[in-house]
Protein backbone atom coordinates (compact mmCIF):
# COMPACT_ATOMS: atom_id res chain seq x y z
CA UNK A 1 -5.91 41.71 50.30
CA UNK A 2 -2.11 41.10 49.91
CA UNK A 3 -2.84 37.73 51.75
CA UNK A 4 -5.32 36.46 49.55
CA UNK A 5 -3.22 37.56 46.48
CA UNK A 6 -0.44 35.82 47.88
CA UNK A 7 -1.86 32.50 48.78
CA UNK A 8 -3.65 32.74 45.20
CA UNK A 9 -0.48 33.00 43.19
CA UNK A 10 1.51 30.11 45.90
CA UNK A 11 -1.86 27.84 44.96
CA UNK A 12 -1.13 27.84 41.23
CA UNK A 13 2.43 27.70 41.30
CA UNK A 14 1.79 24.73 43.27
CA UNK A 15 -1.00 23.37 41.04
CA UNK A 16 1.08 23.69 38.00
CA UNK A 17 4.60 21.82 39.50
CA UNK A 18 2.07 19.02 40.78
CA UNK A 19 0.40 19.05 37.42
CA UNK A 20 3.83 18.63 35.33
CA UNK A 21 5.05 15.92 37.54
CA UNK A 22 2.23 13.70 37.09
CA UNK A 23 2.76 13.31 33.86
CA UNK A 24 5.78 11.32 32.58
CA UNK A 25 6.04 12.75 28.77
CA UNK A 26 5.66 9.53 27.53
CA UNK A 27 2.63 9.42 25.21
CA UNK A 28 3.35 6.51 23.59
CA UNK A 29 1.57 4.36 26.50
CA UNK A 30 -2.33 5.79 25.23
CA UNK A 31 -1.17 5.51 21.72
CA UNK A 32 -0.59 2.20 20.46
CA UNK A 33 0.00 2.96 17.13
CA UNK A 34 3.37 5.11 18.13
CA UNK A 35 4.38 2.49 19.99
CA UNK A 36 4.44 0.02 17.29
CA UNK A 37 5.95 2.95 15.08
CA UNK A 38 8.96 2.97 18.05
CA UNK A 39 9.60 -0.55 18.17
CA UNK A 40 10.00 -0.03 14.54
CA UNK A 41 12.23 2.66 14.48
CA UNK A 42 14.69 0.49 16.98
CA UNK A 43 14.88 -2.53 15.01
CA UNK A 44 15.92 -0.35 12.22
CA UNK A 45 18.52 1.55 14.17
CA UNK A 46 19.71 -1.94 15.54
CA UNK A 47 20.07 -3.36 12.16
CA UNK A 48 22.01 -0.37 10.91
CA UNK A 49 24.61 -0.98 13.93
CA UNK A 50 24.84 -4.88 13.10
CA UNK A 51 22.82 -5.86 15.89
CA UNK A 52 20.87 -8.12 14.01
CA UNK A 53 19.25 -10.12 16.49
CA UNK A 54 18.23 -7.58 18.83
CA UNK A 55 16.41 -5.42 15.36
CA UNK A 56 14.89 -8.76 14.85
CA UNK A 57 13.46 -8.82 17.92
CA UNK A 58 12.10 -5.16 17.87
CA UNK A 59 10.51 -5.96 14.56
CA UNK A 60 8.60 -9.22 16.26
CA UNK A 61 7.01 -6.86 18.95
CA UNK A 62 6.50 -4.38 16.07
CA UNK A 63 4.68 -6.39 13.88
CA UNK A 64 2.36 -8.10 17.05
CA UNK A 65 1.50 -4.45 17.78
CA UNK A 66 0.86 -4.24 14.10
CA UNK A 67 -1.33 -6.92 13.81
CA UNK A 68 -3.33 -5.86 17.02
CA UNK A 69 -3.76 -2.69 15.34
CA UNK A 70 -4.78 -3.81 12.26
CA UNK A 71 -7.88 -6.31 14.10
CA UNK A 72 -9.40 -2.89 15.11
CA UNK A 73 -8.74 -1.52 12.03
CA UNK A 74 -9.15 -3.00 8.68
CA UNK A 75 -9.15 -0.33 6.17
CA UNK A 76 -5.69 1.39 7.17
CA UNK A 77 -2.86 0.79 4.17
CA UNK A 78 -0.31 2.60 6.88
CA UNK A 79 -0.79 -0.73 8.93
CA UNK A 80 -1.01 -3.01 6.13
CA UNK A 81 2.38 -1.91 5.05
CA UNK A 82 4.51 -1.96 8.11
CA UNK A 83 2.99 -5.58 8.70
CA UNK A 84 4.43 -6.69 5.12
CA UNK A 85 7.63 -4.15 5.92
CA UNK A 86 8.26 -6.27 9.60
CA UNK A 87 7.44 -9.65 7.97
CA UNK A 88 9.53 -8.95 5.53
CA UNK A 89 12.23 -7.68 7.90
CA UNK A 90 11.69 -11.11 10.17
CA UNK A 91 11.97 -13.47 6.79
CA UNK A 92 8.31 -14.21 6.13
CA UNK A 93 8.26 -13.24 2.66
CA UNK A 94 5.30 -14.71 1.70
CA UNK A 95 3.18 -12.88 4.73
CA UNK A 96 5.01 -10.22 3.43
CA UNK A 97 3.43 -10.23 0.22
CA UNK A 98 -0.19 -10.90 1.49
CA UNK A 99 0.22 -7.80 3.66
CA UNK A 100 1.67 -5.55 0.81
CA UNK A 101 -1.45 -6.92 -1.73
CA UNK A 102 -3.70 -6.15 0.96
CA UNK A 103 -3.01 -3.12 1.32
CA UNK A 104 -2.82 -2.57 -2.37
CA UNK A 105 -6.45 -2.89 -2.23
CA UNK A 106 -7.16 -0.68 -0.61
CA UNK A 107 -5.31 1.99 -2.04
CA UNK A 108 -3.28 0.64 -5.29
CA UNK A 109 -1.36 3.92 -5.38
CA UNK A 110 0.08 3.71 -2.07
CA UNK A 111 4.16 4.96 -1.87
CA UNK A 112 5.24 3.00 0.60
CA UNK A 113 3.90 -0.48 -0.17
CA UNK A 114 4.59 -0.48 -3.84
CA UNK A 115 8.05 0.20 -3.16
CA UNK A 116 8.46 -2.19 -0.46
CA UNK A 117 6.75 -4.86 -2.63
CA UNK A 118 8.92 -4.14 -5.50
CA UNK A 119 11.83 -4.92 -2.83
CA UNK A 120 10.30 -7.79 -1.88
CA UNK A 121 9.75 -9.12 -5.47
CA UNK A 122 13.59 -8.09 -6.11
CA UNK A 123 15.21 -10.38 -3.36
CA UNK A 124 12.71 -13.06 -4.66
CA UNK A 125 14.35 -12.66 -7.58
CA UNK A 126 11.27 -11.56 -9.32
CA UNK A 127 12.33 -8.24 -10.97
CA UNK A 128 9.54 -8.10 -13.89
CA UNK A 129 7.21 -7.23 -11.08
CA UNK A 130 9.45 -4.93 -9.35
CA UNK A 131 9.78 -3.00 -12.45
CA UNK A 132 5.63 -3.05 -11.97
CA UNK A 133 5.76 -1.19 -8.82
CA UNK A 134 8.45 1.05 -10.14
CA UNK A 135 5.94 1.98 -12.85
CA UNK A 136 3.02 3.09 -10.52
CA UNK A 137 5.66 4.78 -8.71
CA UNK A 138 6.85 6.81 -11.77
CA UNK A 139 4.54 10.03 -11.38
CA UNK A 140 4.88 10.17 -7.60
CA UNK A 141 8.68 12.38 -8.05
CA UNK A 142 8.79 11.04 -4.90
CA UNK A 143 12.29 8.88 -2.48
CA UNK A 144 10.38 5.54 -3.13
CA UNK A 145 11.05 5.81 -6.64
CA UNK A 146 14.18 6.27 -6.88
CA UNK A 147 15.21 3.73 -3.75
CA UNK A 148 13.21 1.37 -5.62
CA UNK A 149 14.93 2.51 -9.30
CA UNK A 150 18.07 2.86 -7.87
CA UNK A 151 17.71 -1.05 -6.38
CA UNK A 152 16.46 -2.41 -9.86
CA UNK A 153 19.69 -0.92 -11.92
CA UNK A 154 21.75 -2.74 -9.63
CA UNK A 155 23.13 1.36 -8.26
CA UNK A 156 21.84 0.41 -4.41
CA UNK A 157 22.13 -3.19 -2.74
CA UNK A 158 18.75 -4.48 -0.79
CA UNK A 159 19.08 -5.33 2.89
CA UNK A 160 17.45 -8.54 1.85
């Protein structure tokens, strides 16, 4: 009896140490929406340390895994948004603004997009439509509006 209880309990410690090191942690590989998000994320930490070239670069394979993304899935604003945000980021403003519209349509209110348009339109030097976005933004009490606010009065400078 103590035998079998023995070799029972050395069977699933052993199970569960052979289970944990198959597995890397690294999710991002079935999920290719996070790993678009990530190579986001970098190019913005790159730019912030000067490394403008290299954030560039991040934003390229960002937007690719964007627009793979968005071939499979048409209706997602989310998408839409950080395709216009990494064109943007990559100077293609007009993609930019297709992407932003786009996404517009399919949900006019969206945070994100109608502050990163109203950016757009900014270093365009098109502030009567910023100040467009700013108004659907109004109700939201929400960071976009007052990034975007702040960026109109001239209290923030863009990045573009």
């Amino acid at each position: 009896m103590i035998k079998t209880y023995l070799i029972t309990i050395m069977f699933i410690l052993y199970s569960s140490i052979a289970l944990s090191a198959g597995s890397d942690g690294d999710d991002t590989k079935a999920d290719p929406y996070k790993t678009a998000l990530n190579h986001l994320k970098s190019g913005k930490k790159l730019e912030k340390k000067g490394k403008i070239k290299k954030a560039k670069k991040r934003y390229v394979k960002a937007f690719e895994r964007f627009l793979k993304l968005y071939q499979v899935d048409k209706s997602n604003p989310d998408i839409l948004n950080y395709l216009g945000f990494t064109s943007r980021k990559i100077g293609k403003f007009e993609d930019a603004e297709i992407y932003y519209k786009l996404g517009l349509e399919i949900d006019p209110k969206h945070n994100g997009i109608n502050e990163y348009l109203g950016e757009l339109y900014l270093s365009t030097n098109r502030p009567g439509l910023a100040k467009e976005r700013l108004l659907v933004l109004k109700d939201c009490s929400c960071e976009e509006y007052d990034e975007l606010k702040a960026l109109i009065e001239g209290k923030k400078e863009s990045k573009y």
